[in-house]
PDB file of N, CA and C in Angstrom:
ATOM      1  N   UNK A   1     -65.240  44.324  89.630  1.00  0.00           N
ATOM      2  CA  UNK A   1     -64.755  44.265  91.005  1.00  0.00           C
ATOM      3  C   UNK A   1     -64.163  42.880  91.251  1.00  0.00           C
ATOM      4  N   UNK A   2     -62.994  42.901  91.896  1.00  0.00           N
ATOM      5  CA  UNK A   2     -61.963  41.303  91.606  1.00  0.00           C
ATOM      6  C   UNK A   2     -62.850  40.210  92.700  1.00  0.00           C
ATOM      7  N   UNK A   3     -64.128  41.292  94.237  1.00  0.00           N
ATOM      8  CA  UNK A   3     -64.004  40.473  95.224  1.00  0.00           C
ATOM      9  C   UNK A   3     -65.610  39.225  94.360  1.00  0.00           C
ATOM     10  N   UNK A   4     -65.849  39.581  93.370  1.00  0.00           N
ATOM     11  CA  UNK A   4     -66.843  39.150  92.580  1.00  0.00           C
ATOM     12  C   UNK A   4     -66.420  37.611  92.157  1.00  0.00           C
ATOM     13  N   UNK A   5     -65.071  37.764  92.303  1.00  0.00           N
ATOM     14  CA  UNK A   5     -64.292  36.327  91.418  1.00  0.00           C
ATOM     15  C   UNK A   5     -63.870  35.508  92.762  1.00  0.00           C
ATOM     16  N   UNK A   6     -63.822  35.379  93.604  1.00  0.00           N
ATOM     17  CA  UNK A   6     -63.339  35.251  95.218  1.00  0.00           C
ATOM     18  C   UNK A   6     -64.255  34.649  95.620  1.00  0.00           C
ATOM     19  N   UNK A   7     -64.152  33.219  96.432  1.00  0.00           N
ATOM     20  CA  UNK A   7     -65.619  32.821  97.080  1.00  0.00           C
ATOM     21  C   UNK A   7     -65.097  33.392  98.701  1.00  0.00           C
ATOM     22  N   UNK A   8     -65.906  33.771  98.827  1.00  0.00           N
ATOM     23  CA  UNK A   8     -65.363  34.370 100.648  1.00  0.00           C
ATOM     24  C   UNK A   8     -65.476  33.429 102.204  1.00  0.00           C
ATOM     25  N   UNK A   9     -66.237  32.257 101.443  1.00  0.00           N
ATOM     26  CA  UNK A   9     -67.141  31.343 102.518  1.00  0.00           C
ATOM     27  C   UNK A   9     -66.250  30.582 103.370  1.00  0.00           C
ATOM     28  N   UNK A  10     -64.676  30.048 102.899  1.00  0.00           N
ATOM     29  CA  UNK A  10     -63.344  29.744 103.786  1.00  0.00           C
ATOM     30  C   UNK A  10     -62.927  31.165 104.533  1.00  0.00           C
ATOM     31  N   UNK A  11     -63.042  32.134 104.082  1.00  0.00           N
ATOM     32  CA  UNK A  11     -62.320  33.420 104.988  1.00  0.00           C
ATOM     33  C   UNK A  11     -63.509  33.620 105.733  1.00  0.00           C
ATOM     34  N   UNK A  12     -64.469  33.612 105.844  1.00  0.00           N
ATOM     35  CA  UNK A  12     -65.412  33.974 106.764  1.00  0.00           C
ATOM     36  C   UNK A  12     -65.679  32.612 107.591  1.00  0.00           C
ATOM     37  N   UNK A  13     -65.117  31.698 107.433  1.00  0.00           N
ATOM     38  CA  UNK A  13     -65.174  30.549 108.483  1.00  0.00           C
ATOM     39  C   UNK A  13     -63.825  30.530 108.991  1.00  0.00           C
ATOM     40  N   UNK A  14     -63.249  30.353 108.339  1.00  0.00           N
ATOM     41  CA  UNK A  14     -61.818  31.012 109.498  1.00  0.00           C
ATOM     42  C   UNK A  14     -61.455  32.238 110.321  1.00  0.00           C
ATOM     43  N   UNK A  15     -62.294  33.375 110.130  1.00  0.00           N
ATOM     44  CA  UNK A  15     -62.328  34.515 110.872  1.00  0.00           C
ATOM     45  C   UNK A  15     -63.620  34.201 111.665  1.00  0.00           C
ATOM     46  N   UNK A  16     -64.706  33.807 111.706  1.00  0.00           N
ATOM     47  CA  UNK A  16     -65.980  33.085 112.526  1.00  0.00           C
ATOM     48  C   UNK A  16     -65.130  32.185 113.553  1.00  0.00           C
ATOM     49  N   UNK A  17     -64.716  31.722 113.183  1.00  0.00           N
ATOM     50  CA  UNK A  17     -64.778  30.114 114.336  1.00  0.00           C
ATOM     51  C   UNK A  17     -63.938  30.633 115.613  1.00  0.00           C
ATOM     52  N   UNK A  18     -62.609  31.883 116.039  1.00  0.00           N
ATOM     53  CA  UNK A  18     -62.187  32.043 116.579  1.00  0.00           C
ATOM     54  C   UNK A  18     -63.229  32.858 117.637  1.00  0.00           C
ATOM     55  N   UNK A  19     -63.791  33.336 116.565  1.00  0.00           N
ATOM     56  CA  UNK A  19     -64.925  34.691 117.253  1.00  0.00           C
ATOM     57  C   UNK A  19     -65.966  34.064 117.782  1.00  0.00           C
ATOM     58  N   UNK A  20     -66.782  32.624 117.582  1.00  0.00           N
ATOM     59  CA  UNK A  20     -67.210  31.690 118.074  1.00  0.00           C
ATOM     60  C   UNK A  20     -66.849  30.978 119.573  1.00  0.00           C
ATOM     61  N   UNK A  21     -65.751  30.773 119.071  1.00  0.00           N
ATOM     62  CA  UNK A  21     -65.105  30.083 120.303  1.00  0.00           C
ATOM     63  C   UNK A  21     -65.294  31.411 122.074  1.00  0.00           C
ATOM     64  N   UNK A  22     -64.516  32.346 121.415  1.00  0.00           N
ATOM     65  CA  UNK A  22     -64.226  33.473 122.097  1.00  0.00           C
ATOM     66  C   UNK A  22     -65.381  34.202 122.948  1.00  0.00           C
ATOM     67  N   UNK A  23     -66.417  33.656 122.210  1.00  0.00           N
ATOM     68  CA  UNK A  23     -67.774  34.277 122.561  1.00  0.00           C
ATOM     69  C   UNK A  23     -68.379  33.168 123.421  1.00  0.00           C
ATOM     70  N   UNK A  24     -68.223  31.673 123.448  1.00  0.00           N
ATOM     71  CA  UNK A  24     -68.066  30.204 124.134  1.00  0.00           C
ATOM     72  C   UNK A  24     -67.476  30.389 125.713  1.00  0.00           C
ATOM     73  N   UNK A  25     -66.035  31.057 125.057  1.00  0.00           N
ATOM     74  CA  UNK A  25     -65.720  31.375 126.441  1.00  0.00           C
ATOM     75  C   UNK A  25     -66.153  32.200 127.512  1.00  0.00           C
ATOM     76  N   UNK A  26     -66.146  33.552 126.766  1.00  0.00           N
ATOM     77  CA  UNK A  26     -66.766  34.393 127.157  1.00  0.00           C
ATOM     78  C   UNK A  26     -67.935  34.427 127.919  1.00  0.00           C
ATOM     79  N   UNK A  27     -68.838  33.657 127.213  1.00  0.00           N
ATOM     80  CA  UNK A  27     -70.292  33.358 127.973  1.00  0.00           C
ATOM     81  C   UNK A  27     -70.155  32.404 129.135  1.00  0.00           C
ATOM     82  N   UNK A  28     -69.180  31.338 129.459  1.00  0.00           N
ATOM     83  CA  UNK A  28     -69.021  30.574 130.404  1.00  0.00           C
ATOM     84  C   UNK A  28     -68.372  30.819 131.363  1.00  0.00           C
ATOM     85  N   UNK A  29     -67.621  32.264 131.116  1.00  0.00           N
ATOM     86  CA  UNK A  29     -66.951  32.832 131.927  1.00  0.00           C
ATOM     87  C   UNK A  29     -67.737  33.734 132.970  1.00  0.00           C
ATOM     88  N   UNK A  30     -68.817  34.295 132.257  1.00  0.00           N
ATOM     89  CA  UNK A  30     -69.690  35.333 132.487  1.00  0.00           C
ATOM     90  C   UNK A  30     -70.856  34.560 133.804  1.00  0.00           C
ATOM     91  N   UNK A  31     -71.260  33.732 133.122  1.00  0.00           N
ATOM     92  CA  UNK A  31     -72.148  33.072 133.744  1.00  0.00           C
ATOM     93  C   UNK A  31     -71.535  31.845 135.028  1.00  0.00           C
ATOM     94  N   UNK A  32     -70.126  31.980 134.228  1.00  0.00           N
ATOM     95  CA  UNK A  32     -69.831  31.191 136.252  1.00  0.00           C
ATOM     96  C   UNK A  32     -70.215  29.856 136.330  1.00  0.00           C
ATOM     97  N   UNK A  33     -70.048  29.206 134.699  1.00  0.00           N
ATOM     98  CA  UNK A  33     -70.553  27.777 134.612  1.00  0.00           C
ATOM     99  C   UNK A  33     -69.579  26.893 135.031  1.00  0.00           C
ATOM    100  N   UNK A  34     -70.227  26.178 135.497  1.00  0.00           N
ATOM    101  CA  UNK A  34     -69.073  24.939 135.948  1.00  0.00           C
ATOM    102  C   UNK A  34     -68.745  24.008 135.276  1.00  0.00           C
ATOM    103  N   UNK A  35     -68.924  24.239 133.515  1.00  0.00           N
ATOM    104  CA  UNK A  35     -68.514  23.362 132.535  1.00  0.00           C
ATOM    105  C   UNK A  35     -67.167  23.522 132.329  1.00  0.00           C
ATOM    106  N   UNK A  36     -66.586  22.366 131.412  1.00  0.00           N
ATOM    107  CA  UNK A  36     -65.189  22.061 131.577  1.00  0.00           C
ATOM    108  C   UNK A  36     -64.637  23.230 129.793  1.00  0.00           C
ATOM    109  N   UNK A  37     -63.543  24.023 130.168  1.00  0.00           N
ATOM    110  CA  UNK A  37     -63.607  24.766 129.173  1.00  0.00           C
ATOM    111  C   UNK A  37     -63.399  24.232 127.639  1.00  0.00           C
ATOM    112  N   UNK A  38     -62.750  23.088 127.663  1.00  0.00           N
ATOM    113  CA  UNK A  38     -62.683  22.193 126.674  1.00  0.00           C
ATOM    114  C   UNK A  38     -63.651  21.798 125.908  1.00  0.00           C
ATOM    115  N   UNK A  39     -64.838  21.487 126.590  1.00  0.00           N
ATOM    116  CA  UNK A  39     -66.155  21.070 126.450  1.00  0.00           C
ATOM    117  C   UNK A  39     -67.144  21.984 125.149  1.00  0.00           C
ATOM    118  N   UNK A  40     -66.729  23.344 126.020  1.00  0.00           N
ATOM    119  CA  UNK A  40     -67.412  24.614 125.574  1.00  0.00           C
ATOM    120  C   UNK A  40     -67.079  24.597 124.213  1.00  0.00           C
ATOM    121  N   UNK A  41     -65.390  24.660 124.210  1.00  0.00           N
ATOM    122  CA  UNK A  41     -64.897  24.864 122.958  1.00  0.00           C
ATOM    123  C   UNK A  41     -65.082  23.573 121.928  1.00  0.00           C
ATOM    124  N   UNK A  42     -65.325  22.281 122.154  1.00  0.00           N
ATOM    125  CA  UNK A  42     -65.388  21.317 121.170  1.00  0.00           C
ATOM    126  C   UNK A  42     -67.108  21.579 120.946  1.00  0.00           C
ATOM    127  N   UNK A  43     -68.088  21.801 121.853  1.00  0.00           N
ATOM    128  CA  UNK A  43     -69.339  22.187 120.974  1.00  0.00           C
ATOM    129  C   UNK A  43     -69.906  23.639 120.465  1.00  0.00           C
ATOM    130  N   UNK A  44     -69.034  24.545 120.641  1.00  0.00           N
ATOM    131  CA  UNK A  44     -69.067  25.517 120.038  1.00  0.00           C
ATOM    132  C   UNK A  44     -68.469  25.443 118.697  1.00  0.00           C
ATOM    133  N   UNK A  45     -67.022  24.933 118.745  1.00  0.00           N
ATOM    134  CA  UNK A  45     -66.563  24.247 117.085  1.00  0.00           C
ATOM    135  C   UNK A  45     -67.776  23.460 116.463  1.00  0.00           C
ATOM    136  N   UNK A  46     -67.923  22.808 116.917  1.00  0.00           N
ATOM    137  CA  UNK A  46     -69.124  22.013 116.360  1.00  0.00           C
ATOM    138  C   UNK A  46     -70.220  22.205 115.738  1.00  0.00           C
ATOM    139  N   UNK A  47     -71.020  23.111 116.546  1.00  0.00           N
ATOM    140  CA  UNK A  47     -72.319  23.849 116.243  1.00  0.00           C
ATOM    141  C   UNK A  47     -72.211  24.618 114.867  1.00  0.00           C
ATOM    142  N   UNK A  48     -70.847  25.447 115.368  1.00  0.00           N
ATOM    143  CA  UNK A  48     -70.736  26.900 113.833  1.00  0.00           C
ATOM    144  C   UNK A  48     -70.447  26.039 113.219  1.00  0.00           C
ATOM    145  N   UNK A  49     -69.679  25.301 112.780  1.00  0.00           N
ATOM    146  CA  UNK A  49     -68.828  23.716 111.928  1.00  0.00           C
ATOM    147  C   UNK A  49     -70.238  23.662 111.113  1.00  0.00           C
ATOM    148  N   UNK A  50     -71.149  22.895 111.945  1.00  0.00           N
ATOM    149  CA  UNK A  50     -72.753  22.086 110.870  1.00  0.00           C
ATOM    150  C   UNK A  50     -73.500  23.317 110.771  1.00  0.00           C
ATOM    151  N   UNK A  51     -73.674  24.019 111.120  1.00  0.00           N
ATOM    152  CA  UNK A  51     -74.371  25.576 110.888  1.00  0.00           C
ATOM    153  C   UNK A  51     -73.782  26.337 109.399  1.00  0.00           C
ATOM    154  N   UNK A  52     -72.584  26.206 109.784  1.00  0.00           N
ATOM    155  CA  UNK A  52     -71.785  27.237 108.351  1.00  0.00           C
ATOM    156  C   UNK A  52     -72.032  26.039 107.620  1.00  0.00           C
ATOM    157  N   UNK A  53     -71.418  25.018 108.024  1.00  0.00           N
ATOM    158  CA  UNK A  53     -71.859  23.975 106.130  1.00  0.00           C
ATOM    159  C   UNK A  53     -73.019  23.958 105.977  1.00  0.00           C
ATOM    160  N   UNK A  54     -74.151  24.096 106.617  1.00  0.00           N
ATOM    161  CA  UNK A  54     -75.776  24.009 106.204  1.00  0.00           C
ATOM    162  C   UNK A  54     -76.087  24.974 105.662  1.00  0.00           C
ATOM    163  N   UNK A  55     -75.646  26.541 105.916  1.00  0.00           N
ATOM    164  CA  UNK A  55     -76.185  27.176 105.540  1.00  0.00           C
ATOM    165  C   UNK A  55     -75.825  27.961 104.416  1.00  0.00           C
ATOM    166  N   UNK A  56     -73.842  27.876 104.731  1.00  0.00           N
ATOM    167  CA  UNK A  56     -73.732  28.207 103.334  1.00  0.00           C
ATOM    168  C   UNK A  56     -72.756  27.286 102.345  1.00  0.00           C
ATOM    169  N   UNK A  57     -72.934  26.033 102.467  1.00  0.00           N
ATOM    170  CA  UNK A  57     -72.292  25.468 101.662  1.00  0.00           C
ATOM    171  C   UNK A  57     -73.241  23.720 101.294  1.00  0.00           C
ATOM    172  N   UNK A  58     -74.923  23.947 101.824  1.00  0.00           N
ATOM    173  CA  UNK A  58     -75.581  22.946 102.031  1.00  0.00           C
ATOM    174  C   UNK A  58     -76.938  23.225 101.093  1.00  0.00           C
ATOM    175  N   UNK A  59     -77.948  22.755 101.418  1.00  0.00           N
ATOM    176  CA  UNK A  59     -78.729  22.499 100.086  1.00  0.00           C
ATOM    177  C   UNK A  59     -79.278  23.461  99.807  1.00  0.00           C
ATOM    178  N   UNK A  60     -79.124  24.927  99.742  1.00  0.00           N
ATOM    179  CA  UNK A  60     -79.478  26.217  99.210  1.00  0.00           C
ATOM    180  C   UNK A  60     -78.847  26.243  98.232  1.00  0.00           C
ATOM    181  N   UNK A  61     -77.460  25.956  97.904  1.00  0.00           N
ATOM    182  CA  UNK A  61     -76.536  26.583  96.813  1.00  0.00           C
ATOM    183  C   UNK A  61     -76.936  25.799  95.448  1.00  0.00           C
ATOM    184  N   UNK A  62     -77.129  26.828  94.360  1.00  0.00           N
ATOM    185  CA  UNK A  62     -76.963  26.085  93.450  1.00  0.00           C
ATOM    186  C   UNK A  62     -78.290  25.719  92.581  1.00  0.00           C
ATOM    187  N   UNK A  63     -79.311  26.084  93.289  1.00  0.00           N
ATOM    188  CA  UNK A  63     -80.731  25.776  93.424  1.00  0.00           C
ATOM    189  C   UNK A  63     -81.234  26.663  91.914  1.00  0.00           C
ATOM    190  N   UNK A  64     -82.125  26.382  90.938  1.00  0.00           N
ATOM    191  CA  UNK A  64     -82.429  26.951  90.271  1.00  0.00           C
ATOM    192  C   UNK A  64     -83.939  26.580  90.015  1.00  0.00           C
ATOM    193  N   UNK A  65     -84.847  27.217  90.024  1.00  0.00           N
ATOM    194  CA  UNK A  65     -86.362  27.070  89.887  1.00  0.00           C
ATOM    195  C   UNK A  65     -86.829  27.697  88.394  1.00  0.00           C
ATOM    196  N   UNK A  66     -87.189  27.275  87.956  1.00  0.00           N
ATOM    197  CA  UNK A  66     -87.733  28.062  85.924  1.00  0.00           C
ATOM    198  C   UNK A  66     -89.426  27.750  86.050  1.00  0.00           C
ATOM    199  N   UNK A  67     -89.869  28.827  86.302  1.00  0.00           N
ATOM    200  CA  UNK A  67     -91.232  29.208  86.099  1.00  0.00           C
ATOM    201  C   UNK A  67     -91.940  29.503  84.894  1.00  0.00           C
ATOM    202  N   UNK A  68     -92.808  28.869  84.448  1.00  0.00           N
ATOM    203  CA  UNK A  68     -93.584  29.204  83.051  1.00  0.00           C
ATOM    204  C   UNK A  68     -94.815  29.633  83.077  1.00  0.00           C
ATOM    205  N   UNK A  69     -95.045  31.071  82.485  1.00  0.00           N
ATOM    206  CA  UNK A  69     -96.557  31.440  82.692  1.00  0.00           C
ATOM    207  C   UNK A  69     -96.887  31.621  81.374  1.00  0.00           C
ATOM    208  N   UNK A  70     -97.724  30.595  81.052  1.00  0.00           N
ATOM    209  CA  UNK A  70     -98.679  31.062  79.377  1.00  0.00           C
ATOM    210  C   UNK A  70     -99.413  31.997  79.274  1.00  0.00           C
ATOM    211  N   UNK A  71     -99.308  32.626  78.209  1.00  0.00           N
ATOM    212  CA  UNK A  71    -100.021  34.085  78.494  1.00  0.00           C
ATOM    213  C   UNK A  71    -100.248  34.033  76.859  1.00  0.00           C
ATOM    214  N   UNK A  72    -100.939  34.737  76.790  1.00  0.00           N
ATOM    215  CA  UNK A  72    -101.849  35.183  74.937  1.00  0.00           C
ATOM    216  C   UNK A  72    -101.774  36.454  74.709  1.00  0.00           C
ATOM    217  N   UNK A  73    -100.762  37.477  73.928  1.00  0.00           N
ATOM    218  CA  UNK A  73    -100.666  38.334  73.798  1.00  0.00           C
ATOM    219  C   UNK A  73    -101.259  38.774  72.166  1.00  0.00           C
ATOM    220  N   UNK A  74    -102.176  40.132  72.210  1.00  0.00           N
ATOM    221  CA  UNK A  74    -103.025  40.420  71.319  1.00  0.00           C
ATOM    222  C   UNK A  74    -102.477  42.122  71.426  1.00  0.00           C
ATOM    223  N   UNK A  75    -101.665  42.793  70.063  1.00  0.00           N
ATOM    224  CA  UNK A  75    -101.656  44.154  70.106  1.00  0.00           C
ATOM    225  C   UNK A  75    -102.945  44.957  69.728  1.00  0.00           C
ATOM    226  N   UNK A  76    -103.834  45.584  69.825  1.00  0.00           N
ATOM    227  CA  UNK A  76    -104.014  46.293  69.237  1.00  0.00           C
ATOM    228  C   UNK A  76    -104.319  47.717  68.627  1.00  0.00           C
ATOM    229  N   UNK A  77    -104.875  47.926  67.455  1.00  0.00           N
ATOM    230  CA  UNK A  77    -104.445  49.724  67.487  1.00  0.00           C
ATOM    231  C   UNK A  77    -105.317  51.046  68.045  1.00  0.00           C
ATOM    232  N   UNK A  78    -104.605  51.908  68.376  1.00  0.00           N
ATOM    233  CA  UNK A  78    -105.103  52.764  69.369  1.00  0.00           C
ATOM    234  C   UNK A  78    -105.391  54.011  68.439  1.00  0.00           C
TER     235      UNK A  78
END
């Protein structure tokens, strides 16, 4: 499957951040806030901004743990 070779994590932050914003507005619209709409939108960029790099491009990736269990293996016949 080709989408296997593809990192998706730029297309899903460029299709996020509008839908972010939109949802910024949306909610300030809804609620009748008397914040400045500019405002909304530079900490809504912001938030998804350190959120998407933390979560998927921050200290999860890459991570490998190697577990060793000693064990004593004995066949015998039945």
């Amino acid at each position: 499957m080709i989408l296997a070779y593809i990192d998706l994590r730029p297309f899903l932050f460029v299709i996020g951040l509008p839908v972010v914003i939109l949802l910024a507005l949306l909610g300030c619209w809804i609620a009748k806030a008397r914040i400045v709409k500019w405002k909304a939108v530079l900490f809504s960029t912001a938030t998804f901004a350190a959120l998407f790099g933390f979560f998927l491009y921050g200290p999860f990736i890459g991570q490998t743990e190697t577990r060793e269990h000693i064990m004593t293996w004995e066949i015998e016949p039945t």
